[in-house]
Structures are given as C-alpha cells and as structure tokens.
PDB file of N, CA and C in Angstrom:
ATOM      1  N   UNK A   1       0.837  -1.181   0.000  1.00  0.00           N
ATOM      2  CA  UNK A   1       0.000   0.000   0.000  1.00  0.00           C
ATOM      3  C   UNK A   1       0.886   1.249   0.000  1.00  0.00           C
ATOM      4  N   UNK A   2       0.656   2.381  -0.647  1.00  0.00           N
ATOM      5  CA  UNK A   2       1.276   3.848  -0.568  1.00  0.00           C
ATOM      6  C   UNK A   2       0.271   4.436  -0.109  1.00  0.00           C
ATOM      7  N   UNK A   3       0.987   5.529   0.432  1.00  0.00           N
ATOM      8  CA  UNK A   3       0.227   6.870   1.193  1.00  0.00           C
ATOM      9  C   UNK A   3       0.127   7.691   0.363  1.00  0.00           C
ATOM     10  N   UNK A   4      -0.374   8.611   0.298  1.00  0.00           N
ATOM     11  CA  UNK A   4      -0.512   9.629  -0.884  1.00  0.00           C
ATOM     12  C   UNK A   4      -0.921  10.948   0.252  1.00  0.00           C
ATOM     13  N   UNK A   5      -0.187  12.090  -0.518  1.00  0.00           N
ATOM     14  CA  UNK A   5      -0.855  13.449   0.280  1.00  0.00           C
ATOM     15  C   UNK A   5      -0.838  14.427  -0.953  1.00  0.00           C
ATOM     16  N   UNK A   6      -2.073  15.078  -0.432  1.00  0.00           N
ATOM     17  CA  UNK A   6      -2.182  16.263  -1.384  1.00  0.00           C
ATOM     18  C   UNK A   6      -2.444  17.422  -0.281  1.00  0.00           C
ATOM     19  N   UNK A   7      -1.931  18.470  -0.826  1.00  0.00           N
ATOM     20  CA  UNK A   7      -2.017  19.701   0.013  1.00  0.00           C
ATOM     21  C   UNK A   7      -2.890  20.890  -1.157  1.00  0.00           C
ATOM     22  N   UNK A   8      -3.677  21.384  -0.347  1.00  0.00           N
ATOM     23  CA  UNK A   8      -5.035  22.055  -1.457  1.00  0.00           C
ATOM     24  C   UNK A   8      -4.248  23.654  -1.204  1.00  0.00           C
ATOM     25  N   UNK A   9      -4.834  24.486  -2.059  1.00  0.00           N
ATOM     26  CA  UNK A   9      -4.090  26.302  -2.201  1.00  0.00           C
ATOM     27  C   UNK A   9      -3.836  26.637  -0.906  1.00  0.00           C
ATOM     28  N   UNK A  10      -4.974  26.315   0.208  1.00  0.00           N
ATOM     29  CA  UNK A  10      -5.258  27.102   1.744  1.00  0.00           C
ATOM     30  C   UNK A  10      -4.541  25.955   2.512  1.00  0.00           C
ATOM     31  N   UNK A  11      -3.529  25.513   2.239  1.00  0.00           N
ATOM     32  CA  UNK A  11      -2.657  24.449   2.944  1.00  0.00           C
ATOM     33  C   UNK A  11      -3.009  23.318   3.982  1.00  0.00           C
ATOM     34  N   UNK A  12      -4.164  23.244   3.338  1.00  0.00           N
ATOM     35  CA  UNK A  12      -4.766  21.796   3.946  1.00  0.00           C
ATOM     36  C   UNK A  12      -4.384  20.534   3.368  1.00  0.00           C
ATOM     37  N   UNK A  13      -3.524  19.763   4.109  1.00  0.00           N
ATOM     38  CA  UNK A  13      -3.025  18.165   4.053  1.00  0.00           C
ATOM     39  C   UNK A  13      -3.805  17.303   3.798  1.00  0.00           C
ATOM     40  N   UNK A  14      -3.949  16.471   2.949  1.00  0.00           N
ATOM     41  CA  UNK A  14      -5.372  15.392   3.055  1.00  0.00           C
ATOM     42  C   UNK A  14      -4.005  14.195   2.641  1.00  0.00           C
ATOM     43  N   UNK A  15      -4.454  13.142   3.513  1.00  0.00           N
ATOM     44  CA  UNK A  15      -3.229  11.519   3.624  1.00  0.00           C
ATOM     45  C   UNK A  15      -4.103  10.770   3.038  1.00  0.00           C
ATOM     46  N   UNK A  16      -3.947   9.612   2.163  1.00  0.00           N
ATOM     47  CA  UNK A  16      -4.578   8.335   2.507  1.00  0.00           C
ATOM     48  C   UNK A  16      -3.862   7.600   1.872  1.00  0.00           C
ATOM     49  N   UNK A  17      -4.352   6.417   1.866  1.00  0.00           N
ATOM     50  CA  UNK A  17      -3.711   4.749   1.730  1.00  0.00           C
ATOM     51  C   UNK A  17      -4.224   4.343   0.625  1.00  0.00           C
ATOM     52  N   UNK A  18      -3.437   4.020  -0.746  1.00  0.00           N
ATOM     53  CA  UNK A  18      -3.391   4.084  -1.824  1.00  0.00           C
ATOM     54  C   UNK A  18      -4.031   2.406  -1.870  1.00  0.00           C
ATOM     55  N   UNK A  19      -5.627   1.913  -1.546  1.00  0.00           N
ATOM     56  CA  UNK A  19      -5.610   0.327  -1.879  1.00  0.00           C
ATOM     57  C   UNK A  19      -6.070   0.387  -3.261  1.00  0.00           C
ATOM     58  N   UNK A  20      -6.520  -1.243  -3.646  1.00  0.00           N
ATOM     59  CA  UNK A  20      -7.237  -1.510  -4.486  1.00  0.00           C
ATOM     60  C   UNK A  20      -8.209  -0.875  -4.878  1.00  0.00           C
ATOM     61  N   UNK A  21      -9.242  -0.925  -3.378  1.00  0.00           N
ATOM     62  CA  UNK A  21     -10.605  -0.734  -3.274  1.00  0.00           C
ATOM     63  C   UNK A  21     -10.733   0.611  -3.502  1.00  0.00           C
ATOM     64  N   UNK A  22      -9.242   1.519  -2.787  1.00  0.00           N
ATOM     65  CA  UNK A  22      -9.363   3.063  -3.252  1.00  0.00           C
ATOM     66  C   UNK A  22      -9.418   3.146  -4.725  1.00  0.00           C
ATOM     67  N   UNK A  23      -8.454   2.706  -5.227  1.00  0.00           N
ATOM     68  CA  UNK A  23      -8.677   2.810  -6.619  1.00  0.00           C
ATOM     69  C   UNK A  23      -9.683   2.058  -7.353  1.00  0.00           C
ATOM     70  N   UNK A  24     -10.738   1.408  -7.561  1.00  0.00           N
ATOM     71  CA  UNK A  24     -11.775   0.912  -7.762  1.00  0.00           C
ATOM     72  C   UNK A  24     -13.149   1.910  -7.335  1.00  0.00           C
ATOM     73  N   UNK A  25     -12.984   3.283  -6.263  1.00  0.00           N
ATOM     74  CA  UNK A  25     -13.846   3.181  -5.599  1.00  0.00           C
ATOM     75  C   UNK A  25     -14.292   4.789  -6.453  1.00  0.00           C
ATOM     76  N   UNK A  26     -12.394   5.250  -7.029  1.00  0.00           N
ATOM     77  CA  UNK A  26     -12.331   6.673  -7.326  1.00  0.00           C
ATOM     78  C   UNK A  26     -12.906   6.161  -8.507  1.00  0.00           C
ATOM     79  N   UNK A  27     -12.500   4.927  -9.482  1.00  0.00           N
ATOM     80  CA  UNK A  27     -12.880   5.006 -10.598  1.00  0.00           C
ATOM     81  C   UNK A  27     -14.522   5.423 -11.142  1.00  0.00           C
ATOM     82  N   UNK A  28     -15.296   4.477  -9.511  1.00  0.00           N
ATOM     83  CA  UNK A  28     -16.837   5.006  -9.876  1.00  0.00           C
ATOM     84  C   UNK A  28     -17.375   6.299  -9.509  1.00  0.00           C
ATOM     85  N   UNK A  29     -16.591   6.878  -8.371  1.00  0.00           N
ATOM     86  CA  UNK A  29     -16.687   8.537  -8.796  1.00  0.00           C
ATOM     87  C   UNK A  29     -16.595   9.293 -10.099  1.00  0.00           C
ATOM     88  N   UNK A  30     -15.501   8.794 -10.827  1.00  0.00           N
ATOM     89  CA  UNK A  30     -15.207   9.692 -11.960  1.00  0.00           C
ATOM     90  C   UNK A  30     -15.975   9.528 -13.144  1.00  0.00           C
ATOM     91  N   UNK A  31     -16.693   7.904 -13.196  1.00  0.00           N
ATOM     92  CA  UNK A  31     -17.176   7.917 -14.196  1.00  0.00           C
ATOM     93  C   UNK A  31     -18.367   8.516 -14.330  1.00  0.00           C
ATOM     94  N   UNK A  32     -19.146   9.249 -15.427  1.00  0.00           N
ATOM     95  CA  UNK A  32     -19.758   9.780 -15.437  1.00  0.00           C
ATOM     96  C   UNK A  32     -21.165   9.105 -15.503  1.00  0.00           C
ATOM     97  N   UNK A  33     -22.091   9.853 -14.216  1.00  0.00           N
ATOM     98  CA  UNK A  33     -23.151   9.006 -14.204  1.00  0.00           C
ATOM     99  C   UNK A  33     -24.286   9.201 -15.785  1.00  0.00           C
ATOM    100  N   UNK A  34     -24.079  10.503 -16.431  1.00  0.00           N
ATOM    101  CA  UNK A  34     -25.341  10.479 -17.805  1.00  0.00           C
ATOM    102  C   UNK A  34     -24.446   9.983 -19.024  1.00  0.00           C
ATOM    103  N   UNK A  35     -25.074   9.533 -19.520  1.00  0.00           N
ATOM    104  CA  UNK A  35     -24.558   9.213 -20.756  1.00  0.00           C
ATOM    105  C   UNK A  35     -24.680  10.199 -21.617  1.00  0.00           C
ATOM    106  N   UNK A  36     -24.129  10.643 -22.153  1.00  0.00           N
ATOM    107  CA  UNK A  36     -24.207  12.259 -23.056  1.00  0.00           C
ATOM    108  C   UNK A  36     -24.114  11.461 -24.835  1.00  0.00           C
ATOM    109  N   UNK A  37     -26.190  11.904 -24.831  1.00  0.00           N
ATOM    110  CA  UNK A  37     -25.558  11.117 -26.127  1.00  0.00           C
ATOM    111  C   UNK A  37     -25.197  12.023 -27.611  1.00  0.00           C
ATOM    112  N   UNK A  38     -25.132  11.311 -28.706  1.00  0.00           N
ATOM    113  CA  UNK A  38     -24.777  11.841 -30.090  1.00  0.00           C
ATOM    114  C   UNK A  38     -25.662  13.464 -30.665  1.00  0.00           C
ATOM    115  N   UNK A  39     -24.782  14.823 -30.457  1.00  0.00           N
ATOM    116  CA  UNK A  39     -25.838  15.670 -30.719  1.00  0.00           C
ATOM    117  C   UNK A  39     -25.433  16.028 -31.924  1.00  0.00           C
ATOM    118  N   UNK A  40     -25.202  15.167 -32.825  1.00  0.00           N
ATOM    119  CA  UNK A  40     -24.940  15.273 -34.457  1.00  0.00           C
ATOM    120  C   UNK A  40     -26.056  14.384 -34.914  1.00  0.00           C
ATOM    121  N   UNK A  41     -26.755  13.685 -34.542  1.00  0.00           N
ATOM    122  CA  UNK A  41     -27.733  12.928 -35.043  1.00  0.00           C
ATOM    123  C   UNK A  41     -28.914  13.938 -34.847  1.00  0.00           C
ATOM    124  N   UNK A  42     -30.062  13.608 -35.692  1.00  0.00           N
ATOM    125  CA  UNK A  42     -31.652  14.517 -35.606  1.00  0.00           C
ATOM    126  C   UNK A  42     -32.066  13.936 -34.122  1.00  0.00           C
ATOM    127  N   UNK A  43     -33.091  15.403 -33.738  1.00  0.00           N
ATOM    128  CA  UNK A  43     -33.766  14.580 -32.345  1.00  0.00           C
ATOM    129  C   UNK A  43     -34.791  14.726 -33.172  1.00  0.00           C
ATOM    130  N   UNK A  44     -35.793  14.530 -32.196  1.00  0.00           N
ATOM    131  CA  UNK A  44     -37.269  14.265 -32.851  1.00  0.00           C
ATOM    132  C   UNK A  44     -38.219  15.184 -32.005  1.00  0.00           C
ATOM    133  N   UNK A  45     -37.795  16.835 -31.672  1.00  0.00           N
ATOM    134  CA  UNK A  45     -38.401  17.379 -31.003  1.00  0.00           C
ATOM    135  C   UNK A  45     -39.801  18.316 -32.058  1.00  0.00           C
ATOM    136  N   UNK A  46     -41.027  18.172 -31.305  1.00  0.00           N
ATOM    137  CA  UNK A  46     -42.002  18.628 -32.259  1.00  0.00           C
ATOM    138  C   UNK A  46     -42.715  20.086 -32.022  1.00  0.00           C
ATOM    139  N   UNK A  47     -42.193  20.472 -31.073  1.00  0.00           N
ATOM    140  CA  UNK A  47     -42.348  21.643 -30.494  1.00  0.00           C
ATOM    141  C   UNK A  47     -42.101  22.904 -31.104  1.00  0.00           C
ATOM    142  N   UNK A  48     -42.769  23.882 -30.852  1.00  0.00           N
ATOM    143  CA  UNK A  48     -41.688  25.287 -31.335  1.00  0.00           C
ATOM    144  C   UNK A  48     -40.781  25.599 -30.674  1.00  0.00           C
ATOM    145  N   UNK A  49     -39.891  26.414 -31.511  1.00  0.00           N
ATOM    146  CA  UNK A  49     -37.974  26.790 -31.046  1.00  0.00           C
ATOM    147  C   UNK A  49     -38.539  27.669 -29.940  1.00  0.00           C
ATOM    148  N   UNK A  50     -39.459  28.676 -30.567  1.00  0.00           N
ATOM    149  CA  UNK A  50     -39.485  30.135 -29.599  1.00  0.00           C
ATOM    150  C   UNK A  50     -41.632  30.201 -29.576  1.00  0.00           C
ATOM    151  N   UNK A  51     -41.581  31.396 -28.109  1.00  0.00           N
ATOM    152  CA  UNK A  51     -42.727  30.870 -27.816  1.00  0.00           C
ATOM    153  C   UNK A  51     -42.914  32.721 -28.494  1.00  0.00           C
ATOM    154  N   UNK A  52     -44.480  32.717 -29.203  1.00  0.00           N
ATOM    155  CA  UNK A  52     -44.573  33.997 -29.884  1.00  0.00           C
ATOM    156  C   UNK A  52     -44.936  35.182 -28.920  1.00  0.00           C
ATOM    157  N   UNK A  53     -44.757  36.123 -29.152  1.00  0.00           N
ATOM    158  CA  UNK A  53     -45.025  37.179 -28.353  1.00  0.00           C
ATOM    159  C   UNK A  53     -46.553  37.329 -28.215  1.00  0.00           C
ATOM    160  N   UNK A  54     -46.704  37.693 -27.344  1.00  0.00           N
ATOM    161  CA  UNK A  54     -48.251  37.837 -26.344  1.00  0.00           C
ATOM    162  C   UNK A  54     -48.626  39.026 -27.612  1.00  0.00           C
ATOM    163  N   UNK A  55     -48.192  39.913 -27.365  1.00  0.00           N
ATOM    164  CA  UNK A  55     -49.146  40.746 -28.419  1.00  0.00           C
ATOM    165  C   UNK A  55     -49.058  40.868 -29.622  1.00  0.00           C
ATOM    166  N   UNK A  56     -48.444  40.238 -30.407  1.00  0.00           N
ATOM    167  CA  UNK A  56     -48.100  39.765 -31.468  1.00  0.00           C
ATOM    168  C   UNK A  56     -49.211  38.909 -31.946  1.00  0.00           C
ATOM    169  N   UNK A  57     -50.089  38.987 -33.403  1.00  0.00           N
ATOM    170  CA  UNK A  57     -51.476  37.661 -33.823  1.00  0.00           C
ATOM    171  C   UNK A  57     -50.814  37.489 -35.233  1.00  0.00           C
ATOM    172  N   UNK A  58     -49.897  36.837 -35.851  1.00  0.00           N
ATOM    173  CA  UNK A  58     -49.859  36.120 -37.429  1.00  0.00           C
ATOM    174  C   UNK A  58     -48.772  37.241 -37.889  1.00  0.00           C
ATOM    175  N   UNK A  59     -47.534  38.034 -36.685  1.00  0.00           N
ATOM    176  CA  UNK A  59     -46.759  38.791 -37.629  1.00  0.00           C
ATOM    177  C   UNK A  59     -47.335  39.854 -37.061  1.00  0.00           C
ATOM    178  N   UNK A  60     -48.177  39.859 -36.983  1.00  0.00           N
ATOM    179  CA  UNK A  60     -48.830  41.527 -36.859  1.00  0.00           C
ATOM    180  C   UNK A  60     -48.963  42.484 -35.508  1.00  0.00           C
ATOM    181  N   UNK A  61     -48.755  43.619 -35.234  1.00  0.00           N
ATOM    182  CA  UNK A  61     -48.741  43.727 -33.446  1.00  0.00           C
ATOM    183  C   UNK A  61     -50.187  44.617 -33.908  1.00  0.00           C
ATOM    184  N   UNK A  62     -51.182  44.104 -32.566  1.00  0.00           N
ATOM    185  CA  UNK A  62     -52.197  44.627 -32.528  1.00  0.00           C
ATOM    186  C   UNK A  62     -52.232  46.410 -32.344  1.00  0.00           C
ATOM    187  N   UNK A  63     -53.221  46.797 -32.367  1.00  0.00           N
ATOM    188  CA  UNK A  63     -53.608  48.206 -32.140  1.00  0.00           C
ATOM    189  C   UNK A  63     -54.424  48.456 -31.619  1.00  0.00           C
ATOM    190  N   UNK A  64     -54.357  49.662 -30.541  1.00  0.00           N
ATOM    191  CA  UNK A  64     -55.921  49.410 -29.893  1.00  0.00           C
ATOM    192  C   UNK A  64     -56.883  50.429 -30.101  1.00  0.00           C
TER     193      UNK A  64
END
C-alpha cells in the first residue's frame, strides 16, 4: 500500500492509503453518471424553437 498526500491552495493536508478498493472506488466517482448522447444525429423534437409574443397575432402587433 502507498500513502498519498495532497495539500489544497489554503494548505490543507489530506493523507490516505493508496488500496485496491481506493482505486476501484475513485474510478466510480469519476465515471460519469449520464450518458451524453450523439448531438450530431436529428432529435425528434415537435415543439416550437421560440414561444410567440403575447401581443403579437400572425406577424402583426395589434392596435388598440
């Protein structure tokens, strides 16, 4: 087993004991829990981009 220390900007010491299980344990920290998928492929969103302005009817701004 190795010890490992890291000292952070505000000179705080952090020790620990370099096991297996540590390293097994960081690996599932790091991996990332979402899967980030392909944003080069089409989505299939059916919605509008932008929502139209309230006083706005077909382009046109009302008058009163």
């Amino acid at each position: 087993m190795t010890t490992r220390t890291f000292t952070d900007k505000n000179g705080n010491e952090w020790f620990w004991e370099e096991t297996p299980e540590t390293i097994e344990a960081l690996k599932k920290v790091n991996k990332p829990s979402v899967v980030i998928t392909d944003l080069t492929k089409p989505h299939n969103y059916q919605g509008p981009l932008y929502a139209p302005h309230p006083e706005l009817k077909d382009g046109k701004q009302e008058t009163n």
